[in-house]
PDB file of N, CA and C in Angstrom:
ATOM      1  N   UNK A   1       0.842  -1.166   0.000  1.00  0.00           N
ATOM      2  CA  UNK A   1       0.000   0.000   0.000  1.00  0.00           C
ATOM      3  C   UNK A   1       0.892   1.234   0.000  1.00  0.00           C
ATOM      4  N   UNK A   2       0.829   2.008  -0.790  1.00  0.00           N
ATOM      5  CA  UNK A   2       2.017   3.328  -0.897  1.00  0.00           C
ATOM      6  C   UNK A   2       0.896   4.310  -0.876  1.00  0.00           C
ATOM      7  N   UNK A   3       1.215   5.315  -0.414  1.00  0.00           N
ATOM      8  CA  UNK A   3       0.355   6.452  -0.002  1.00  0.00           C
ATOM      9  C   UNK A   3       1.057   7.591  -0.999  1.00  0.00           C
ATOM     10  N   UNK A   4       0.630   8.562  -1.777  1.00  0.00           N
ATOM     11  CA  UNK A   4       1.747   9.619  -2.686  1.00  0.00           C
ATOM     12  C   UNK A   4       1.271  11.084  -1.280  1.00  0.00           C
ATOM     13  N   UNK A   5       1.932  11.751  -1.601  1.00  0.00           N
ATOM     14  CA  UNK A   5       1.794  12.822  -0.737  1.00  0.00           C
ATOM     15  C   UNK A   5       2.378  13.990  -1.675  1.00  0.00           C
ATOM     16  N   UNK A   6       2.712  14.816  -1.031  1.00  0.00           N
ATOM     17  CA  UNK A   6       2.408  16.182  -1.863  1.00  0.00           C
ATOM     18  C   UNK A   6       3.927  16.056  -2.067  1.00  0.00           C
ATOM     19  N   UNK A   7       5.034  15.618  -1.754  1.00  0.00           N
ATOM     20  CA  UNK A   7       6.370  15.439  -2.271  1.00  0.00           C
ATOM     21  C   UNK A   7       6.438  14.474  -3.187  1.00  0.00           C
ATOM     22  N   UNK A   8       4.916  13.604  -3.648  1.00  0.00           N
ATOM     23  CA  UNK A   8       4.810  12.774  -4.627  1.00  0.00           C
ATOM     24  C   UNK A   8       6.144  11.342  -4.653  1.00  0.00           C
ATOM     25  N   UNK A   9       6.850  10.947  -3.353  1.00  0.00           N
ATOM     26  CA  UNK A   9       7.701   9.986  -3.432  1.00  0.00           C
ATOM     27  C   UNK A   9       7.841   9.434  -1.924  1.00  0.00           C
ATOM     28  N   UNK A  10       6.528   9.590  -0.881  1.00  0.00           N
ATOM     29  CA  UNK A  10       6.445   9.061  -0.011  1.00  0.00           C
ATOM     30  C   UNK A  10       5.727   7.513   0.038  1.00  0.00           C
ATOM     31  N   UNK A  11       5.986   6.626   0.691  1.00  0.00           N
ATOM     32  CA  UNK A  11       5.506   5.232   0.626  1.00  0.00           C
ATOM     33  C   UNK A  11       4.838   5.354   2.031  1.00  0.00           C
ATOM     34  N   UNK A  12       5.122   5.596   2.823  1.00  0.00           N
ATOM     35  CA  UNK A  12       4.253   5.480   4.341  1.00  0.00           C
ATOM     36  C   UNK A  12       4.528   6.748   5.160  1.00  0.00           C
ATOM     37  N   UNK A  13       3.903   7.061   5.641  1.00  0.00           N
ATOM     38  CA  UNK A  13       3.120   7.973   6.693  1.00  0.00           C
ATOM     39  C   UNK A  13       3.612   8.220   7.736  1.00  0.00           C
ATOM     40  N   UNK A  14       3.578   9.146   9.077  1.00  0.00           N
ATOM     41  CA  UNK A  14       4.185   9.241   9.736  1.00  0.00           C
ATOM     42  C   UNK A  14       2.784   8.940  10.824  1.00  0.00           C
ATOM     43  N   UNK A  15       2.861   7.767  11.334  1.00  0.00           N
ATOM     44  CA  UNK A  15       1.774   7.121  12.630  1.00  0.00           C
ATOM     45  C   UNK A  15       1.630   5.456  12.132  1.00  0.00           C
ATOM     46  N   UNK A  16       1.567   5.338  11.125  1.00  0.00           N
ATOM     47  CA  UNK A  16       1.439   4.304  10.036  1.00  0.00           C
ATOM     48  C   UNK A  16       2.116   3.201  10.505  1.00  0.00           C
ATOM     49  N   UNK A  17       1.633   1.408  10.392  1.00  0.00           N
ATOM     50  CA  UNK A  17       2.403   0.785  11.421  1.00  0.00           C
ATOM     51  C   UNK A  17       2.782  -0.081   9.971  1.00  0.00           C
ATOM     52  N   UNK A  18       4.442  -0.539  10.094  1.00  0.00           N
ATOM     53  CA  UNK A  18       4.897  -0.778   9.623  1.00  0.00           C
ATOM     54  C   UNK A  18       5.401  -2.238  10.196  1.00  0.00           C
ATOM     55  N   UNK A  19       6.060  -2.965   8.914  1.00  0.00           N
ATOM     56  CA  UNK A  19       6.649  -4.372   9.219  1.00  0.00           C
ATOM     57  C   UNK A  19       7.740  -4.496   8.199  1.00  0.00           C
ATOM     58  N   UNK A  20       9.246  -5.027   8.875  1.00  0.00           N
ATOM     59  CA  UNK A  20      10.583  -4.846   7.940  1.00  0.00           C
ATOM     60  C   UNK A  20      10.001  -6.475   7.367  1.00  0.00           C
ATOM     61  N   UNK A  21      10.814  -6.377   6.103  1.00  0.00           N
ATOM     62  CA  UNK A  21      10.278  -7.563   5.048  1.00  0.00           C
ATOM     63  C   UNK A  21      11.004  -8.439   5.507  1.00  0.00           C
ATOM     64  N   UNK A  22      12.703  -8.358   6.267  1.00  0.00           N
ATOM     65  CA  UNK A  22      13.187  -9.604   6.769  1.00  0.00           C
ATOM     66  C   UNK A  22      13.282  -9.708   7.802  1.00  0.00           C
ATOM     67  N   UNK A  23      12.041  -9.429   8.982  1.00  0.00           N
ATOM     68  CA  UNK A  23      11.726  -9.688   9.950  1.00  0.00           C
ATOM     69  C   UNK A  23      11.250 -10.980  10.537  1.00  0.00           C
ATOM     70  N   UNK A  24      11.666 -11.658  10.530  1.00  0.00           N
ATOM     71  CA  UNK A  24      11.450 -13.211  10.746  1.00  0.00           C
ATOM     72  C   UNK A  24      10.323 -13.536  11.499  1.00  0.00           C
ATOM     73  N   UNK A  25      10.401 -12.280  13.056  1.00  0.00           N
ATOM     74  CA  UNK A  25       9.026 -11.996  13.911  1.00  0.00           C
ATOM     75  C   UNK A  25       7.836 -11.394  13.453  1.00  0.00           C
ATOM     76  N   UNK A  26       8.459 -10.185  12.850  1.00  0.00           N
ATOM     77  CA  UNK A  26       7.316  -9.540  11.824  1.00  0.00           C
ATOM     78  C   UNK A  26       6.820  -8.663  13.083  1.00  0.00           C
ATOM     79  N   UNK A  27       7.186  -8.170  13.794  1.00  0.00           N
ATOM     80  CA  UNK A  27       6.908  -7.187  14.878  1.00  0.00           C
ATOM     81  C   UNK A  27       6.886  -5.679  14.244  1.00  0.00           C
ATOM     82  N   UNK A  28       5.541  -5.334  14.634  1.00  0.00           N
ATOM     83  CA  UNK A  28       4.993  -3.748  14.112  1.00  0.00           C
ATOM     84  C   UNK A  28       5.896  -2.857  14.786  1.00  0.00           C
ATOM     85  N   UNK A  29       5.990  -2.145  13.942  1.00  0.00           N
ATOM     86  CA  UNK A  29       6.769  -0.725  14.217  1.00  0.00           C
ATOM     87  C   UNK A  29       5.612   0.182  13.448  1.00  0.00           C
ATOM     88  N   UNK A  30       6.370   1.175  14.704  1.00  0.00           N
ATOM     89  CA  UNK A  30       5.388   2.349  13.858  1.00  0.00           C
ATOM     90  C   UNK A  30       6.380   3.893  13.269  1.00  0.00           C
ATOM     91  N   UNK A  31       5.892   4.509  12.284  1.00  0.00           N
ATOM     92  CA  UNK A  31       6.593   5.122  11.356  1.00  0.00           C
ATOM     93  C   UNK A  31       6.886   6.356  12.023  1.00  0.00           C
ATOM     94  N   UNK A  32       7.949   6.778  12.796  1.00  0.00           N
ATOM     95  CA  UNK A  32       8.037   8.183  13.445  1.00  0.00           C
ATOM     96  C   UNK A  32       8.734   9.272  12.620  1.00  0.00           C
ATOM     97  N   UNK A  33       9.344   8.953  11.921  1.00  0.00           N
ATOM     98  CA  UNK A  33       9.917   9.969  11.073  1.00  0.00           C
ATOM     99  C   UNK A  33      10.467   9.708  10.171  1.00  0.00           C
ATOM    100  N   UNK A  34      10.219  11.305   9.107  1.00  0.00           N
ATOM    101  CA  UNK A  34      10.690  11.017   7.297  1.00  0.00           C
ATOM    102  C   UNK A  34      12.101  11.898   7.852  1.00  0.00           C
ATOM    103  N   UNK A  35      13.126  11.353   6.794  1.00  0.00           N
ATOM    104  CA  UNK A  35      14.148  12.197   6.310  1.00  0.00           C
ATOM    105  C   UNK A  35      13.772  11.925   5.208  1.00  0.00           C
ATOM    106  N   UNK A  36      13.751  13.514   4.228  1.00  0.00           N
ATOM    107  CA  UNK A  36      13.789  14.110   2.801  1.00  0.00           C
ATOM    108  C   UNK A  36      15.165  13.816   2.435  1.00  0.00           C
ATOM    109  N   UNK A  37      15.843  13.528   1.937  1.00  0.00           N
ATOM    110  CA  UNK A  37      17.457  13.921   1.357  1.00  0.00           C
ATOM    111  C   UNK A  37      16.919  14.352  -0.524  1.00  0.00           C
ATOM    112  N   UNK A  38      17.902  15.127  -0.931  1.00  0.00           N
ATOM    113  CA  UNK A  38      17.639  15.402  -2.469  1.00  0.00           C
ATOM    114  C   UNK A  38      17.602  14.143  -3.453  1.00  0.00           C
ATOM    115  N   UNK A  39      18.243  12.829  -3.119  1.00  0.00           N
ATOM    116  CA  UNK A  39      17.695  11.439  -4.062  1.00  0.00           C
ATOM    117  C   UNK A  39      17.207  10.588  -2.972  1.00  0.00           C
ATOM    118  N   UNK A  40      16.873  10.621  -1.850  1.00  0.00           N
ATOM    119  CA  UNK A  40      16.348   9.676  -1.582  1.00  0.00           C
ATOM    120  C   UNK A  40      15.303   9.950  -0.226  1.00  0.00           C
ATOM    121  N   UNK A  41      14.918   8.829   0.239  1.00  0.00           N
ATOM    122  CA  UNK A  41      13.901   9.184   1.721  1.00  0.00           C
ATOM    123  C   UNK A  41      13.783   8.340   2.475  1.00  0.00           C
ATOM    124  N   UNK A  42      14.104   8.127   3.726  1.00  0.00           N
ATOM    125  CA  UNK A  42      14.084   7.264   4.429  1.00  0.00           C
ATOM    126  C   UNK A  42      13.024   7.276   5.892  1.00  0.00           C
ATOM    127  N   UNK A  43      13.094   6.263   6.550  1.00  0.00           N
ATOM    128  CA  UNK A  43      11.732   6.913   7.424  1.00  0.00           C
ATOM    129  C   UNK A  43      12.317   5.833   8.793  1.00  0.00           C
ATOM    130  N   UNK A  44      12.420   7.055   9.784  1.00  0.00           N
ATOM    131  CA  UNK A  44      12.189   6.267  11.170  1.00  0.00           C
ATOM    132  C   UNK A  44      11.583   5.661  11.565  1.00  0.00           C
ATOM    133  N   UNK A  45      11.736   4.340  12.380  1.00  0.00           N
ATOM    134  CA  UNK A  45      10.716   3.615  12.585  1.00  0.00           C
ATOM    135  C   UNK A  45      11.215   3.019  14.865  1.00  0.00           C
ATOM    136  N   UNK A  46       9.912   2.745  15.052  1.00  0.00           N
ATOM    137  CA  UNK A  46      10.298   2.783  16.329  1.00  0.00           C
ATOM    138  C   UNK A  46       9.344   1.752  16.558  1.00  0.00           C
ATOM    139  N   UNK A  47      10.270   0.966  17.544  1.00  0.00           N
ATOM    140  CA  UNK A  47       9.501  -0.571  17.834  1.00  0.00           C
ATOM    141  C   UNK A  47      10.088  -0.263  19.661  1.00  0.00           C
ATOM    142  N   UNK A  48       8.868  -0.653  20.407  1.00  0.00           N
ATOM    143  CA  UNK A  48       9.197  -0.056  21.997  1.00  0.00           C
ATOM    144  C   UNK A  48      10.197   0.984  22.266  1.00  0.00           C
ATOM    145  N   UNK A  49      11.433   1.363  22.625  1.00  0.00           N
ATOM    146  CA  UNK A  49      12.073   2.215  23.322  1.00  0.00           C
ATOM    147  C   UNK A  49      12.569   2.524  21.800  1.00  0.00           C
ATOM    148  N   UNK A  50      13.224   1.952  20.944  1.00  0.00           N
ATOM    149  CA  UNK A  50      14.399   1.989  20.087  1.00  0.00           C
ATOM    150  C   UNK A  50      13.642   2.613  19.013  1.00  0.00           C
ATOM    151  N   UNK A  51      14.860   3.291  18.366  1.00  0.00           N
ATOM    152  CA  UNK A  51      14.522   4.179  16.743  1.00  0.00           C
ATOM    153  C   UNK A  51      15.299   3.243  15.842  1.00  0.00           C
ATOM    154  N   UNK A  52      14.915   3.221  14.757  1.00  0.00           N
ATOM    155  CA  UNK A  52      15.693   2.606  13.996  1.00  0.00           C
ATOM    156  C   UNK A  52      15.698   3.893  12.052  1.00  0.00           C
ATOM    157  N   UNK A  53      16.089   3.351  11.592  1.00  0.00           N
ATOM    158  CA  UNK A  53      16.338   4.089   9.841  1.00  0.00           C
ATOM    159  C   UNK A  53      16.376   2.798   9.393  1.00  0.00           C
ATOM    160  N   UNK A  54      15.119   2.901   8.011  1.00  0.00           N
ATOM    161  CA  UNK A  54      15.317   2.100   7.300  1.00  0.00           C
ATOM    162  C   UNK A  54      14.639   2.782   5.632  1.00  0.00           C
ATOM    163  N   UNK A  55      15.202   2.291   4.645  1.00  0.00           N
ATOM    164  CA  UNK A  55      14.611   3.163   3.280  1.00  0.00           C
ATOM    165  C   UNK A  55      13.150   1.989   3.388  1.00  0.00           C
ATOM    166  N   UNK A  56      12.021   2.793   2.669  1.00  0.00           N
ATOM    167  CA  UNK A  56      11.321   2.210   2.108  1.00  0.00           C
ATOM    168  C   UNK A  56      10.711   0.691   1.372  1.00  0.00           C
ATOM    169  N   UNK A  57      11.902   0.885   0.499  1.00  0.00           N
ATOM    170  CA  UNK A  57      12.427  -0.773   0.144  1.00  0.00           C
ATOM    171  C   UNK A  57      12.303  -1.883   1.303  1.00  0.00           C
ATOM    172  N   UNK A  58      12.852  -1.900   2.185  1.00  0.00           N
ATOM    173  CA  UNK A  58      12.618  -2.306   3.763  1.00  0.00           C
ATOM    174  C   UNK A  58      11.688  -2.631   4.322  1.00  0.00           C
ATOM    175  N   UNK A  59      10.589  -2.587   3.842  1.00  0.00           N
ATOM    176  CA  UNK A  59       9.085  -1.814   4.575  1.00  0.00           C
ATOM    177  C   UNK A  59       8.429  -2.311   3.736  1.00  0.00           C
ATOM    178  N   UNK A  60       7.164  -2.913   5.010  1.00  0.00           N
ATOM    179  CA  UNK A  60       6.097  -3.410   4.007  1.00  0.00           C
ATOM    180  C   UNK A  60       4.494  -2.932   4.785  1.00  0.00           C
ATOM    181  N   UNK A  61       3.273  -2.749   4.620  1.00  0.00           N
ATOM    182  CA  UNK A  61       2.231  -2.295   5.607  1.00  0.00           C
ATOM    183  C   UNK A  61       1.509  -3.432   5.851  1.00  0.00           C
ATOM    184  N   UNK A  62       1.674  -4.762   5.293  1.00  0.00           N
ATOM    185  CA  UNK A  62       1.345  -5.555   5.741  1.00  0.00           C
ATOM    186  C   UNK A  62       2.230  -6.883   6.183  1.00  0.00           C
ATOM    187  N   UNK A  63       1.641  -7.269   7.241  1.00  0.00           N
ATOM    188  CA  UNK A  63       2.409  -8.472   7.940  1.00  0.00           C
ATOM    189  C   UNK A  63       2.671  -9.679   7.050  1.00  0.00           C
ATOM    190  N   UNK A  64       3.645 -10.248   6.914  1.00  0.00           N
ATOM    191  CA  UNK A  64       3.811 -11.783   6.593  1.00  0.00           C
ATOM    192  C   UNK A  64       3.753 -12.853   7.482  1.00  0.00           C
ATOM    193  N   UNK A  65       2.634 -13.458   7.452  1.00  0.00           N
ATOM    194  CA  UNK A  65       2.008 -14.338   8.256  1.00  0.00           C
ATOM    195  C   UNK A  65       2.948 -15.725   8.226  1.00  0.00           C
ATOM    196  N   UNK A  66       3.104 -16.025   6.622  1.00  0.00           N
ATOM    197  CA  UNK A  66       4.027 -17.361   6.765  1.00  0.00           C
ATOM    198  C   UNK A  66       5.249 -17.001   7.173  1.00  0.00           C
ATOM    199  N   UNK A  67       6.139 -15.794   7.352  1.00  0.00           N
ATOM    200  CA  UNK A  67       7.481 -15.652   7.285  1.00  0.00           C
ATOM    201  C   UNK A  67       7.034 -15.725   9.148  1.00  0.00           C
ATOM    202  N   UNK A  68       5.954 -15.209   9.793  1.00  0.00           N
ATOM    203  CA  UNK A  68       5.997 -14.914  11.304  1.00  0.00           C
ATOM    204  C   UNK A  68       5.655 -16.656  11.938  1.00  0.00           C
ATOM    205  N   UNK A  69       5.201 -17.161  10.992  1.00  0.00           N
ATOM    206  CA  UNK A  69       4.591 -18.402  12.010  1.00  0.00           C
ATOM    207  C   UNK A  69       5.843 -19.716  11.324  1.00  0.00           C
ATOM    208  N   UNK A  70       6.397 -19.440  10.831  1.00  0.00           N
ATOM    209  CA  UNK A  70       7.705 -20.521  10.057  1.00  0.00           C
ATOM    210  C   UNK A  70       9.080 -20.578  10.531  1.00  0.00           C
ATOM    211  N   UNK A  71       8.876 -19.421  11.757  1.00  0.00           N
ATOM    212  CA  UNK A  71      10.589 -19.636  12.508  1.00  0.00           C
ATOM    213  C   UNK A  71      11.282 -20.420  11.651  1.00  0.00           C
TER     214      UNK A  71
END
């Protein structure tokens, strides 16, 4: 699900709960912050205490059920 926004090259949102694609747990994070850079965009993501950076690519809005239940 990609959302366009008025910078026309955003993929997710800032509240928006997110899941990294090689997350084996598949544990939600939620989207706290964009960095703009001039080629690219990346977006904070925060799972309990911790921040993390990850690009887009990274990121998916929906869970993978077989990757979470297939340890």
């Amino acid at each position: 699900m990609s959302n366009k926004s008025e910078f026309g090259m955003l993929e997710f949102t800032i509240g928006q709960i997110v899941y990294l694609k090689t997350d084996y747990e598949q544990l939600a994070r939620i989207v706290t912050g964009i960095y703009i850079r001039e080629n690219s965009v990346s977006y904070i993501v925060s799972y309990l205490t911790e921040e993390y950076t990850h690009y887009g690519f990274e990121m998916t809005s929906g869970r993978d059920i077989v990757k979470a239940t297939s340890g």
